[in-house]
PDB file of N, CA and C in Angstrom:
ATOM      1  N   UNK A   1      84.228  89.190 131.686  1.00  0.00           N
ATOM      2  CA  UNK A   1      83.986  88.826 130.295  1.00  0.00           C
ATOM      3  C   UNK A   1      83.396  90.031 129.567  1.00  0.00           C
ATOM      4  N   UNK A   2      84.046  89.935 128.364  1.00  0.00           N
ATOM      5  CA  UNK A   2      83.388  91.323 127.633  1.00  0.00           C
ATOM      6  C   UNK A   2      81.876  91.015 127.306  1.00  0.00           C
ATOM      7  N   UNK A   3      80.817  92.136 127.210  1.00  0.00           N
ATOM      8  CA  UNK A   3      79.774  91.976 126.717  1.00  0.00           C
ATOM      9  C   UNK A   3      79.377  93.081 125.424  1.00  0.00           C
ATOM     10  N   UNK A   4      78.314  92.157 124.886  1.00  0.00           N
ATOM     11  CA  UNK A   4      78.303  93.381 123.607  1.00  0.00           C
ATOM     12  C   UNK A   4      76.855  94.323 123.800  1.00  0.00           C
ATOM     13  N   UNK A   5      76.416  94.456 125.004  1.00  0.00           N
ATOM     14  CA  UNK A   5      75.298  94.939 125.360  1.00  0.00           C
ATOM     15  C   UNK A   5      74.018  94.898 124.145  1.00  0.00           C
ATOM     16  N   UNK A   6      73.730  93.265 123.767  1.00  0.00           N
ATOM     17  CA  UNK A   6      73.053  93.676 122.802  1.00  0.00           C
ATOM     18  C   UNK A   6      71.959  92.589 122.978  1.00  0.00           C
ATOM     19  N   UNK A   7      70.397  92.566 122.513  1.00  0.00           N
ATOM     20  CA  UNK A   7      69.653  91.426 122.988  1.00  0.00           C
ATOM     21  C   UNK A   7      69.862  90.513 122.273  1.00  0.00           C
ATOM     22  N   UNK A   8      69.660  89.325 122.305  1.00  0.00           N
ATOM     23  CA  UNK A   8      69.726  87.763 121.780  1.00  0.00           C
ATOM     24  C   UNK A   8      70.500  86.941 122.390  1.00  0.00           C
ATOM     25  N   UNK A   9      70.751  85.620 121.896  1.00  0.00           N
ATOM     26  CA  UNK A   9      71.256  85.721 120.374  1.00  0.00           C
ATOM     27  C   UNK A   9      69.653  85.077 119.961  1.00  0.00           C
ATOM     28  N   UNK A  10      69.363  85.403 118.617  1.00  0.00           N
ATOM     29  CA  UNK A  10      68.085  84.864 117.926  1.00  0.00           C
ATOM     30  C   UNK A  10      68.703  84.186 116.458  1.00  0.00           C
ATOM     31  N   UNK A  11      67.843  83.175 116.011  1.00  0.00           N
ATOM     32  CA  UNK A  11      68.019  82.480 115.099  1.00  0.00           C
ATOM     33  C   UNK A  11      68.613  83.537 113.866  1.00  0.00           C
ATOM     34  N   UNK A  12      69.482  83.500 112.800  1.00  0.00           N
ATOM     35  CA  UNK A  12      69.739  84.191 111.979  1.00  0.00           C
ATOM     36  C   UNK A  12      68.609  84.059 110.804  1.00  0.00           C
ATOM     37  N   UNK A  13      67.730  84.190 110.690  1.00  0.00           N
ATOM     38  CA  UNK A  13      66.748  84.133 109.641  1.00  0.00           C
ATOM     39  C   UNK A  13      65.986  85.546 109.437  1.00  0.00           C
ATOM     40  N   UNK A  14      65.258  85.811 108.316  1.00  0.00           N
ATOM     41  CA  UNK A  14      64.261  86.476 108.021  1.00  0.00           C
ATOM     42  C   UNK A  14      63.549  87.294 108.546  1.00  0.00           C
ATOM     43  N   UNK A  15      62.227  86.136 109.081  1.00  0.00           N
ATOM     44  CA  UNK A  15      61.599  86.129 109.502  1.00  0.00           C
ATOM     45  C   UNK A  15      61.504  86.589 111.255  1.00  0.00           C
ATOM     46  N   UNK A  16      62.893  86.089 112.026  1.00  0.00           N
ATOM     47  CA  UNK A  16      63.230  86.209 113.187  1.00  0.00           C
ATOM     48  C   UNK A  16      63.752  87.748 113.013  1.00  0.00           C
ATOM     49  N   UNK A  17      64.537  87.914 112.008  1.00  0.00           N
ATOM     50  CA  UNK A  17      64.919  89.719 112.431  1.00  0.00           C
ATOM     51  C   UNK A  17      63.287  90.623 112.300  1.00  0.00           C
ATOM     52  N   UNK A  18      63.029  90.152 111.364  1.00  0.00           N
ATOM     53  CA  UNK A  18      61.532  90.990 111.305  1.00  0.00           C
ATOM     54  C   UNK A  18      60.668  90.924 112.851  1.00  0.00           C
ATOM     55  N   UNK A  19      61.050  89.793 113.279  1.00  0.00           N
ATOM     56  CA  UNK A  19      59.999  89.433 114.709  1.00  0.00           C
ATOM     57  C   UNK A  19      60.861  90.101 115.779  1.00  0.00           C
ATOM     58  N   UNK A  20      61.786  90.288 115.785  1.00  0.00           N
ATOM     59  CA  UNK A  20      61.997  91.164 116.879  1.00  0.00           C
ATOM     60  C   UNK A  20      63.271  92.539 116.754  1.00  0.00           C
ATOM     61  N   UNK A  21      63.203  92.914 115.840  1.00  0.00           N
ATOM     62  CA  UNK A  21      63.847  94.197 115.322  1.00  0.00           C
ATOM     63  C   UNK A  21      62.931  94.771 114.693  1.00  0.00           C
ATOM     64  N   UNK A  22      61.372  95.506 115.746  1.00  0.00           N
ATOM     65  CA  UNK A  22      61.122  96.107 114.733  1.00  0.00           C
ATOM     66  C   UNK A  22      60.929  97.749 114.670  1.00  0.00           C
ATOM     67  N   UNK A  23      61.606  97.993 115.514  1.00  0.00           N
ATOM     68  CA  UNK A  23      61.849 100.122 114.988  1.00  0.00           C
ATOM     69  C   UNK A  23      62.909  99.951 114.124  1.00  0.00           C
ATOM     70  N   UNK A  24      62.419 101.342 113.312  1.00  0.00           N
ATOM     71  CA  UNK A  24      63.071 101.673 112.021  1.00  0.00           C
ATOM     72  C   UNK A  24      64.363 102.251 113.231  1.00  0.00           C
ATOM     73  N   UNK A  25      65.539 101.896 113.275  1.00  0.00           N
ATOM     74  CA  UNK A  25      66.597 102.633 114.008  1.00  0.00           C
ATOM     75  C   UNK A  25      67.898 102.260 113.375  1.00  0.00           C
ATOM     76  N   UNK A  26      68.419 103.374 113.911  1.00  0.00           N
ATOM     77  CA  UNK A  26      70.175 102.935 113.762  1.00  0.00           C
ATOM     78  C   UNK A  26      70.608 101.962 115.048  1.00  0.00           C
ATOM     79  N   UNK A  27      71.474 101.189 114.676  1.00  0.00           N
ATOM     80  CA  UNK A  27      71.763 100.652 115.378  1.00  0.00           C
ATOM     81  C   UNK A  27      72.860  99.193 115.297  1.00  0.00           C
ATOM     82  N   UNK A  28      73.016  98.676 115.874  1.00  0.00           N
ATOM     83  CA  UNK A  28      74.220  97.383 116.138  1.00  0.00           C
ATOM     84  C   UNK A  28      74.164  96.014 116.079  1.00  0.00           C
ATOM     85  N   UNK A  29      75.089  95.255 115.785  1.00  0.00           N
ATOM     86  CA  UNK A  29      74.712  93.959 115.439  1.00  0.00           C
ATOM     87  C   UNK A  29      75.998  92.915 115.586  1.00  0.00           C
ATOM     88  N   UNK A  30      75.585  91.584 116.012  1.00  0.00           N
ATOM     89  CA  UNK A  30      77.119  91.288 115.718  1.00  0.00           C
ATOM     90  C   UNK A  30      76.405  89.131 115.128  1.00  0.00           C
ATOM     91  N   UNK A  31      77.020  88.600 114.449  1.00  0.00           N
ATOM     92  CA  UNK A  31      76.737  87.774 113.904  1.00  0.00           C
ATOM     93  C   UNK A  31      77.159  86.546 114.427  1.00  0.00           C
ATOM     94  N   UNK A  32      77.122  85.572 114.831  1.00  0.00           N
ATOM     95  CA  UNK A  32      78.215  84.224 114.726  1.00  0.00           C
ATOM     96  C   UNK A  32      77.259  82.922 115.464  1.00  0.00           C
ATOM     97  N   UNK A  33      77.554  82.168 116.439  1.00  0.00           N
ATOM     98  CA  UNK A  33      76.911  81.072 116.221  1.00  0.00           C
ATOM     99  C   UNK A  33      76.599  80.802 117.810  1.00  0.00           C
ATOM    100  N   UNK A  34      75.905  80.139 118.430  1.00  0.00           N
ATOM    101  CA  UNK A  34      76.428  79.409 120.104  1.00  0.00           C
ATOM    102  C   UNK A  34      76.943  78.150 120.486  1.00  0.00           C
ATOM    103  N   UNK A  35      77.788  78.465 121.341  1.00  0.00           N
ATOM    104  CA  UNK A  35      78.034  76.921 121.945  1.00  0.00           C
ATOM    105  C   UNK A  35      76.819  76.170 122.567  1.00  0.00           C
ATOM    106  N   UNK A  36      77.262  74.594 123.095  1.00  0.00           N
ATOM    107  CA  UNK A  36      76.125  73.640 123.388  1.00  0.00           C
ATOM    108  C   UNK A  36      76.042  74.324 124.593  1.00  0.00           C
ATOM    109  N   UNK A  37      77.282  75.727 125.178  1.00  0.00           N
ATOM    110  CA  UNK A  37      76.445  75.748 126.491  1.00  0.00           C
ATOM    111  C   UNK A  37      75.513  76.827 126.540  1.00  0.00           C
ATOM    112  N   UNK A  38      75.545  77.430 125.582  1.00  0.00           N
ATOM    113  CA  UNK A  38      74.574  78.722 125.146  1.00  0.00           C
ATOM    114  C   UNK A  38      75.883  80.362 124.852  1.00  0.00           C
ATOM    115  N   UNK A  39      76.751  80.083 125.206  1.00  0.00           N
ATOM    116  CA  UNK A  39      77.860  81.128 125.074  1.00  0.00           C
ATOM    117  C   UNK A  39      77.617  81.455 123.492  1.00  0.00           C
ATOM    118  N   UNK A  40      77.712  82.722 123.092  1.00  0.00           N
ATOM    119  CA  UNK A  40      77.632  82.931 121.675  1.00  0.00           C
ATOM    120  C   UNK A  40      79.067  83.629 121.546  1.00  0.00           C
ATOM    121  N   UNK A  41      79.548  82.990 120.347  1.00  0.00           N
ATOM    122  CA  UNK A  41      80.746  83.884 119.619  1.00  0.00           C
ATOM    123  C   UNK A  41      80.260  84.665 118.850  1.00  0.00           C
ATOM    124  N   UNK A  42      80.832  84.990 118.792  1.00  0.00           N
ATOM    125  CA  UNK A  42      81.107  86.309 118.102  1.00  0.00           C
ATOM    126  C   UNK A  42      81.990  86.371 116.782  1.00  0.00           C
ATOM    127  N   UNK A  43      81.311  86.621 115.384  1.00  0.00           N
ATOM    128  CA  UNK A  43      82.303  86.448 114.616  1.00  0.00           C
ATOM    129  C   UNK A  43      82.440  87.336 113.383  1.00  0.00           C
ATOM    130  N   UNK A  44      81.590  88.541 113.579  1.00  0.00           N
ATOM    131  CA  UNK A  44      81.266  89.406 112.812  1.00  0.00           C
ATOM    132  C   UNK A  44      80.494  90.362 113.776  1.00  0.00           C
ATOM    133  N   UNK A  45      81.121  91.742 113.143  1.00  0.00           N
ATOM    134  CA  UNK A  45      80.172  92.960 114.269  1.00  0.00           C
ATOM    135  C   UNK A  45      79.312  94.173 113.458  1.00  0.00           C
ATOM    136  N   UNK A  46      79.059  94.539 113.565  1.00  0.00           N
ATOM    137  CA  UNK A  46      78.656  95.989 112.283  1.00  0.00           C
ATOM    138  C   UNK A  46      77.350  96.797 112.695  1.00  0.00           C
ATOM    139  N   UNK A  47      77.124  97.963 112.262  1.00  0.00           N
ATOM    140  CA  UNK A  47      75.809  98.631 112.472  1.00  0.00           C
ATOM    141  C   UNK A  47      75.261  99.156 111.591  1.00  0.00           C
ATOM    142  N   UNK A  48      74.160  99.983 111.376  1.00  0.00           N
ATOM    143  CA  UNK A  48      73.387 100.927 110.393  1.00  0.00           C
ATOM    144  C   UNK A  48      73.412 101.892 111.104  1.00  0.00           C
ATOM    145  N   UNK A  49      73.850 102.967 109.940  1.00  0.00           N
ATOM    146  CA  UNK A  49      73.396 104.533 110.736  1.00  0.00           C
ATOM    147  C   UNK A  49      71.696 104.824 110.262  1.00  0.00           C
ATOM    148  N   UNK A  50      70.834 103.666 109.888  1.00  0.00           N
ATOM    149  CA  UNK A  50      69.205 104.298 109.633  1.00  0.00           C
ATOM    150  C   UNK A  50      68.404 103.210 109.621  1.00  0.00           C
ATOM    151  N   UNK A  51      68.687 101.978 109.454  1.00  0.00           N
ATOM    152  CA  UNK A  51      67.793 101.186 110.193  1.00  0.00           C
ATOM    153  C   UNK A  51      68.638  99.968 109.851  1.00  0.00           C
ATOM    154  N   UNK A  52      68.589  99.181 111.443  1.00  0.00           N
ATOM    155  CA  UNK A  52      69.129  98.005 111.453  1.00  0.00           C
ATOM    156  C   UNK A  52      68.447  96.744 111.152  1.00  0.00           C
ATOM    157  N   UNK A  53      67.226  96.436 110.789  1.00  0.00           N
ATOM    158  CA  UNK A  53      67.101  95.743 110.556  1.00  0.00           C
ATOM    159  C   UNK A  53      67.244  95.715 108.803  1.00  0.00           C
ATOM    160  N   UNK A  54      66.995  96.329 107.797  1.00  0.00           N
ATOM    161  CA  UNK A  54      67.640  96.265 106.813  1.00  0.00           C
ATOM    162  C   UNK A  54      69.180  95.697 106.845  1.00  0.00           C
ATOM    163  N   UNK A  55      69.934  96.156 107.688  1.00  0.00           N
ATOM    164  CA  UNK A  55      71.842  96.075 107.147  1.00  0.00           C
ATOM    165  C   UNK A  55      71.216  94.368 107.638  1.00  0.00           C
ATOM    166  N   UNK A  56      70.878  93.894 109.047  1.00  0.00           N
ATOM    167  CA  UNK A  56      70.666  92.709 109.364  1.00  0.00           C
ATOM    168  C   UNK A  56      70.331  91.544 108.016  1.00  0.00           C
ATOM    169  N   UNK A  57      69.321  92.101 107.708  1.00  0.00           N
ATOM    170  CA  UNK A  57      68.777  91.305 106.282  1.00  0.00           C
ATOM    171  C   UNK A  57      69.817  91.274 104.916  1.00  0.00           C
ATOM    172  N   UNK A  58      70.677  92.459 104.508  1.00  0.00           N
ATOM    173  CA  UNK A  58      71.344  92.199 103.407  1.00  0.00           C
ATOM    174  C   UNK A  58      72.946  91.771 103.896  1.00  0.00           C
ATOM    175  N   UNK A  59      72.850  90.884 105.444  1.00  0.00           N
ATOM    176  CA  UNK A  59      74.190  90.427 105.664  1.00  0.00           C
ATOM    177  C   UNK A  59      73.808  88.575 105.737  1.00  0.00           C
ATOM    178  N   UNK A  60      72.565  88.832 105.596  1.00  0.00           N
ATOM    179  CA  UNK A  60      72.202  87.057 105.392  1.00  0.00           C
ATOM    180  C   UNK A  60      72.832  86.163 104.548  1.00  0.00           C
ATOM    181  N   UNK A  61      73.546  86.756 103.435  1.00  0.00           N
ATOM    182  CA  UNK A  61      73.843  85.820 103.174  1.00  0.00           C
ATOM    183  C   UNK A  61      75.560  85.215 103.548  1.00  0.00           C
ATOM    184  N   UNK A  62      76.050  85.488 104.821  1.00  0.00           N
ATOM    185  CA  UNK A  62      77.416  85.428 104.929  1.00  0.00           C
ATOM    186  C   UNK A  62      77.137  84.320 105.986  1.00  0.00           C
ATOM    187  N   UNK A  63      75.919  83.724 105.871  1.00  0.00           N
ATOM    188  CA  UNK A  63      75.510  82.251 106.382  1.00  0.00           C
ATOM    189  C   UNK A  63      75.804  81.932 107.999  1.00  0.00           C
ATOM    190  N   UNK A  64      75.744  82.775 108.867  1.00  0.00           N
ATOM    191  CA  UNK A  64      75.715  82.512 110.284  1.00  0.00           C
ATOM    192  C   UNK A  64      74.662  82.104 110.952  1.00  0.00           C
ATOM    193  N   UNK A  65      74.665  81.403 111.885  1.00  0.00           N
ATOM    194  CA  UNK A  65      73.500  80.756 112.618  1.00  0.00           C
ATOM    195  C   UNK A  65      72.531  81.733 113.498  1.00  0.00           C
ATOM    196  N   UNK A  66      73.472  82.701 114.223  1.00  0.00           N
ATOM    197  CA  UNK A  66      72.443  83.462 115.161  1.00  0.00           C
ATOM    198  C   UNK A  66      73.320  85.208 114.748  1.00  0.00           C
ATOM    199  N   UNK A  67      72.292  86.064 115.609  1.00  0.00           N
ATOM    200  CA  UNK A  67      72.619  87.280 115.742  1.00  0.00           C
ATOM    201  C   UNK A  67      72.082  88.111 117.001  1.00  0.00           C
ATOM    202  N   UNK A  68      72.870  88.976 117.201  1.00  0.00           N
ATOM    203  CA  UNK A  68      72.117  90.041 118.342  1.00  0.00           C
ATOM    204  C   UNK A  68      72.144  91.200 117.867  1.00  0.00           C
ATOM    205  N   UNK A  69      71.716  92.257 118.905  1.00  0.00           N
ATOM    206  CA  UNK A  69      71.594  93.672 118.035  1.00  0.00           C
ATOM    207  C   UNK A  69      71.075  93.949 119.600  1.00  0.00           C
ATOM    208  N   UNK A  70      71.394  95.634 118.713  1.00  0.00           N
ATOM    209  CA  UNK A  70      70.621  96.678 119.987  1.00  0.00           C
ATOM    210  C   UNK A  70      70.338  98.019 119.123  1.00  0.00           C
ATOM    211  N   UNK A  71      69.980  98.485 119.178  1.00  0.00           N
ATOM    212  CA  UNK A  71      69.394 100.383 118.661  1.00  0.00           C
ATOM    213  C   UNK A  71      70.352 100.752 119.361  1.00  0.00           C
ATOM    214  N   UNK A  72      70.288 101.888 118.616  1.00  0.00           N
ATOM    215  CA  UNK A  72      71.407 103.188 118.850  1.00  0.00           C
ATOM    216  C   UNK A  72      70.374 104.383 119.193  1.00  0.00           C
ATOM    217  N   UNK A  73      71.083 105.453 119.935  1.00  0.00           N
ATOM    218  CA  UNK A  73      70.395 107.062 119.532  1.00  0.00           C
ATOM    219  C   UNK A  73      70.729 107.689 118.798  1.00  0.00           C
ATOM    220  N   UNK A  74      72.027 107.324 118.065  1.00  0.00           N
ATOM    221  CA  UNK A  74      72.295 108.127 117.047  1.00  0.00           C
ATOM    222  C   UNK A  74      73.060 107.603 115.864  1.00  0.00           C
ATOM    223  N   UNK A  75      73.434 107.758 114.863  1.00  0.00           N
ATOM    224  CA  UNK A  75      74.584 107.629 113.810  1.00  0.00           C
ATOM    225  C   UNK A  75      75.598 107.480 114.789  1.00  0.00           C
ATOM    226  N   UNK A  76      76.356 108.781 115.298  1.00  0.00           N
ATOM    227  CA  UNK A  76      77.804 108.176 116.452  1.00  0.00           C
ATOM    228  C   UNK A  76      77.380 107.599 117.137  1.00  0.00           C
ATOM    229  N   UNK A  77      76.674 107.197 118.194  1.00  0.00           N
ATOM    230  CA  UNK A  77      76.646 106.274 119.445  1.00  0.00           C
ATOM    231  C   UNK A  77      76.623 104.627 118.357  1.00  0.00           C
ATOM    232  N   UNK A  78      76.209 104.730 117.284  1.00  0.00           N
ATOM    233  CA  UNK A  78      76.158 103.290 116.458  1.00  0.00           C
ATOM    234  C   UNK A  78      77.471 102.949 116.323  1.00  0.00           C
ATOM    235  N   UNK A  79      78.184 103.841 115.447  1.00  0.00           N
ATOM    236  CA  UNK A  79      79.684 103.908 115.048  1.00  0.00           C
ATOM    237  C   UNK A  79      80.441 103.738 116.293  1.00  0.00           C
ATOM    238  N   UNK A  80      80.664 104.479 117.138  1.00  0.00           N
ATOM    239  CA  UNK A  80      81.016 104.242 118.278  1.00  0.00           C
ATOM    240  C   UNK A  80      81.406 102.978 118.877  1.00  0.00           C
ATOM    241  N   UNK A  81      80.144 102.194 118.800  1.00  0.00           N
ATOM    242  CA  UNK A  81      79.887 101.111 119.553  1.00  0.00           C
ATOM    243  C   UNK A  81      80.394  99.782 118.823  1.00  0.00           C
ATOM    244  N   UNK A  82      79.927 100.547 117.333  1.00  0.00           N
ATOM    245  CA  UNK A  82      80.608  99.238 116.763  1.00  0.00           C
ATOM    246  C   UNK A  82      81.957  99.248 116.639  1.00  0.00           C
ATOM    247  N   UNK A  83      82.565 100.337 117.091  1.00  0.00           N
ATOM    248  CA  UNK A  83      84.308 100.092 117.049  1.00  0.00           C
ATOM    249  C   UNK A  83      84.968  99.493 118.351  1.00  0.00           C
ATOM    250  N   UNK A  84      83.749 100.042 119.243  1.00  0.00           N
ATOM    251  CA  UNK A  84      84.050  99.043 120.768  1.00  0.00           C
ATOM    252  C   UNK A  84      84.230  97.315 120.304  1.00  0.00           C
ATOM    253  N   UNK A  85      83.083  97.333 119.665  1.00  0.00           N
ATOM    254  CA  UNK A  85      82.544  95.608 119.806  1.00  0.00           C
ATOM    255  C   UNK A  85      83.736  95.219 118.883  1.00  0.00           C
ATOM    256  N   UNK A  86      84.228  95.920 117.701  1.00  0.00           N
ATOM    257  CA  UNK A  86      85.456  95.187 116.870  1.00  0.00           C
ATOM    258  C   UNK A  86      86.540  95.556 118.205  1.00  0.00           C
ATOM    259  N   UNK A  87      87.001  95.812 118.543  1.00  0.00           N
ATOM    260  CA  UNK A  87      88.221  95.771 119.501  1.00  0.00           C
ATOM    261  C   UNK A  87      87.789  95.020 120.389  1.00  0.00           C
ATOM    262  N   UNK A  88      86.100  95.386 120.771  1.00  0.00           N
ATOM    263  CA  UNK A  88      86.863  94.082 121.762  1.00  0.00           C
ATOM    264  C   UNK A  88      86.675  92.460 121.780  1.00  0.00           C
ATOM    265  N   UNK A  89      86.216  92.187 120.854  1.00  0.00           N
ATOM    266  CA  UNK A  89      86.026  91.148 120.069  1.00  0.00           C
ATOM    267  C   UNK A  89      87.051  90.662 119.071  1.00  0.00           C
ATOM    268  N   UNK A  90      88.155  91.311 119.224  1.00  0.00           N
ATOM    269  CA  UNK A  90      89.805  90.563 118.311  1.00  0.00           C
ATOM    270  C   UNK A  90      90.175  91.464 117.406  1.00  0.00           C
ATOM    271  N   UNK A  91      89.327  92.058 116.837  1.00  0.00           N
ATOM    272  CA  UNK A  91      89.548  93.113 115.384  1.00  0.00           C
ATOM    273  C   UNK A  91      89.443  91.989 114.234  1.00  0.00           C
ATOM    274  N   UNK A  92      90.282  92.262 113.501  1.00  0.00           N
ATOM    275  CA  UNK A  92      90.626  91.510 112.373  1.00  0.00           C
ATOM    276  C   UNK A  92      91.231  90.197 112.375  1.00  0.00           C
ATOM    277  N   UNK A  93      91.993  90.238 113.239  1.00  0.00           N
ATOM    278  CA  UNK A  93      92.364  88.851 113.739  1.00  0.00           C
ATOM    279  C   UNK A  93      91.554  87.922 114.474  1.00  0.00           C
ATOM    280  N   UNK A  94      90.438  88.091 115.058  1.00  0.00           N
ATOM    281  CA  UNK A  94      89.496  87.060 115.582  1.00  0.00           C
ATOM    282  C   UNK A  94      88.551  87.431 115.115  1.00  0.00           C
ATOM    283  N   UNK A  95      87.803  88.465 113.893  1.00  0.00           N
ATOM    284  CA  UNK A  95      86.640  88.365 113.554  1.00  0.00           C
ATOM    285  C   UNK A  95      86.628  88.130 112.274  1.00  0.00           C
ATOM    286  N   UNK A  96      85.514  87.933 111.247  1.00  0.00           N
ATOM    287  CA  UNK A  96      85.771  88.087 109.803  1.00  0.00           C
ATOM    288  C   UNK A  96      85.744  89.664 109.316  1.00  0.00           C
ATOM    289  N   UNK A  97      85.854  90.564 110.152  1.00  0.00           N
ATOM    290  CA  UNK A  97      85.376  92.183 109.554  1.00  0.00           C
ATOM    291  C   UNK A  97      87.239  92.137 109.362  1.00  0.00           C
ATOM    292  N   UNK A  98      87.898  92.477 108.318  1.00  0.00           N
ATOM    293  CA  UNK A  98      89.138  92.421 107.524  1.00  0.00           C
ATOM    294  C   UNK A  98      89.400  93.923 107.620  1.00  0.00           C
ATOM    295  N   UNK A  99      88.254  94.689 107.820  1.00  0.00           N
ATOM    296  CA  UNK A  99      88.819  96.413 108.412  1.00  0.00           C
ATOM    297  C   UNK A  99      88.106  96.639 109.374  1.00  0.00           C
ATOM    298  N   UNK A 100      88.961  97.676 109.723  1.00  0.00           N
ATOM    299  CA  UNK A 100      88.611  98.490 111.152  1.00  0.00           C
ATOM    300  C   UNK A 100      86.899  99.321 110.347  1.00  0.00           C
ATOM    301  N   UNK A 101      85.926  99.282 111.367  1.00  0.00           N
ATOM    302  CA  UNK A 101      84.788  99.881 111.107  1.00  0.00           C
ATOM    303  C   UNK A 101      85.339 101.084 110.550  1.00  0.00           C
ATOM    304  N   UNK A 102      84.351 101.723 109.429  1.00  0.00           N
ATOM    305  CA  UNK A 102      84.505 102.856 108.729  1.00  0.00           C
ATOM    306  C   UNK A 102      83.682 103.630 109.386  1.00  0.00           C
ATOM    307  N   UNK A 103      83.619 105.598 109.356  1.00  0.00           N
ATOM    308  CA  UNK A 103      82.909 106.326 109.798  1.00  0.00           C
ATOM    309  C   UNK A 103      82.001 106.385 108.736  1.00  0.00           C
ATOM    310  N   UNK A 104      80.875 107.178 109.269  1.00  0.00           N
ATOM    311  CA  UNK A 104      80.119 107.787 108.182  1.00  0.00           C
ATOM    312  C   UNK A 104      80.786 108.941 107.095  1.00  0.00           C
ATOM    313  N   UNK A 105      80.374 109.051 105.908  1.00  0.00           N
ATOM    314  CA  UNK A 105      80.694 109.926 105.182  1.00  0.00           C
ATOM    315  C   UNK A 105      80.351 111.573 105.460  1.00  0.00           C
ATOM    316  N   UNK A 106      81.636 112.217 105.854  1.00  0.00           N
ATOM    317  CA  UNK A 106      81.393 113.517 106.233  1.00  0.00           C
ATOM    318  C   UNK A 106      81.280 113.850 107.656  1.00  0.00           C
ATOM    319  N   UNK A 107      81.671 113.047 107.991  1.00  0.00           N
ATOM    320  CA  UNK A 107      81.550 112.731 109.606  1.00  0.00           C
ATOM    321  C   UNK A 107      83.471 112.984 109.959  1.00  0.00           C
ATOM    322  N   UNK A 108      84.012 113.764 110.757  1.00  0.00           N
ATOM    323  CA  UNK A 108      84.850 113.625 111.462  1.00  0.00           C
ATOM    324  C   UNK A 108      85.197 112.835 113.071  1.00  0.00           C
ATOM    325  N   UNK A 109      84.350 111.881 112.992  1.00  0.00           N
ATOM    326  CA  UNK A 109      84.409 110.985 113.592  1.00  0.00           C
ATOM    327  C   UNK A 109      85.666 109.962 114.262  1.00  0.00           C
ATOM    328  N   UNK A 110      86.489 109.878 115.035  1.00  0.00           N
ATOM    329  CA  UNK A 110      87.460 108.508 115.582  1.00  0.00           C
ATOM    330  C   UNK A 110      87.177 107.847 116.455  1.00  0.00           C
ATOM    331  N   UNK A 111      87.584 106.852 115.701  1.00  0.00           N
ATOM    332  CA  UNK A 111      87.428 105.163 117.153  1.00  0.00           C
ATOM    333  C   UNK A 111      87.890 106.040 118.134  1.00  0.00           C
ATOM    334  N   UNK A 112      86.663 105.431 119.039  1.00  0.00           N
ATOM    335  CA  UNK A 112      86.872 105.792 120.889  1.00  0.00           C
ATOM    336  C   UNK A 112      88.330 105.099 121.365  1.00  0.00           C
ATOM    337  N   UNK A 113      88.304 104.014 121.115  1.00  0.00           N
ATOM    338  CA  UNK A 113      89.221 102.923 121.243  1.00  0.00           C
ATOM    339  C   UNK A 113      90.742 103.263 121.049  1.00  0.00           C
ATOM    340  N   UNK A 114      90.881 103.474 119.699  1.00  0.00           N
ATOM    341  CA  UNK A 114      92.247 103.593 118.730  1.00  0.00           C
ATOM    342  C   UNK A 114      92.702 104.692 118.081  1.00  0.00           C
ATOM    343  N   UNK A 115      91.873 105.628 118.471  1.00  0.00           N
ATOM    344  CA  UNK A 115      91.739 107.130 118.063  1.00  0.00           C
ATOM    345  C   UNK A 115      92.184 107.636 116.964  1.00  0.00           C
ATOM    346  N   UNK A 116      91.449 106.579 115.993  1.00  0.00           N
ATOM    347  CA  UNK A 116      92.285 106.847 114.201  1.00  0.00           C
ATOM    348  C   UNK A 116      90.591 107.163 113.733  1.00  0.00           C
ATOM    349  N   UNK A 117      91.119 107.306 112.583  1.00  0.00           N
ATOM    350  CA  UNK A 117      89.745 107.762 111.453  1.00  0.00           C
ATOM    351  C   UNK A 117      89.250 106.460 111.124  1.00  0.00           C
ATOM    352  N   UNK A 118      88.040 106.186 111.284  1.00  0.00           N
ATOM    353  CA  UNK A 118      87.347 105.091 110.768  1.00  0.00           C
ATOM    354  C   UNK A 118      87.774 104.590 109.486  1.00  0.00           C
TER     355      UNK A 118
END
């Protein structure tokens, strides 16, 4: 089974990203809900290249129940990872992200994966 190497899943609220996201970091995230048996889908993926708990907070309102996350070491290892987690999580067709993750600006950067330009 794929994993998204990331901790949770924790309630999607506020208050809960503040309680346990708290270094200022770049880093990863992916959004969606759990089953009654605790399995979490997955239904949205994304990162910050400068601190994740901000991007976490201004994606609240796309109304999901839980989330996970992990820190990054860098801008690429974030990007990176989040192009893993969209591939391997359906892409566009099984998630709501409608594009392929974008790179950073000024960054010559390509999906590990698909080896195109963000």
């Amino acid at each position: 089974m794929t994993s998204l190497g990331m901790e949770g899943p924790y309630n999607f609220t506020s208050s809960e990203i503040d309680r346990v996201v708290t270094r200022k970091s770049c880093g990863n995230y992916a959004l969606g809900y759990t089953k009654d048996d605790g399995t979490f889908i997955v239904k949205y993926v994304g990162r910050s290249d400068s601190d994740v708990n901000i991007e976490l907070k201004a994606r609240l309102p796309l109304n999901h129940k839980k989330f996970k996350y992990s820190y990054a070491t860098s801008p690429k290892a974030a990007f990176e990872k989040e192009c893993q987690n969209y591939h391997d999580f359906g892409g566009s067709k099984e998630l709501e992200n409608k594009n392929h993750p974008s790179r950073p600006a000024g960054t010559g950067w390509k999906c590990p994966v698909c080896n195109i330009f963000g």
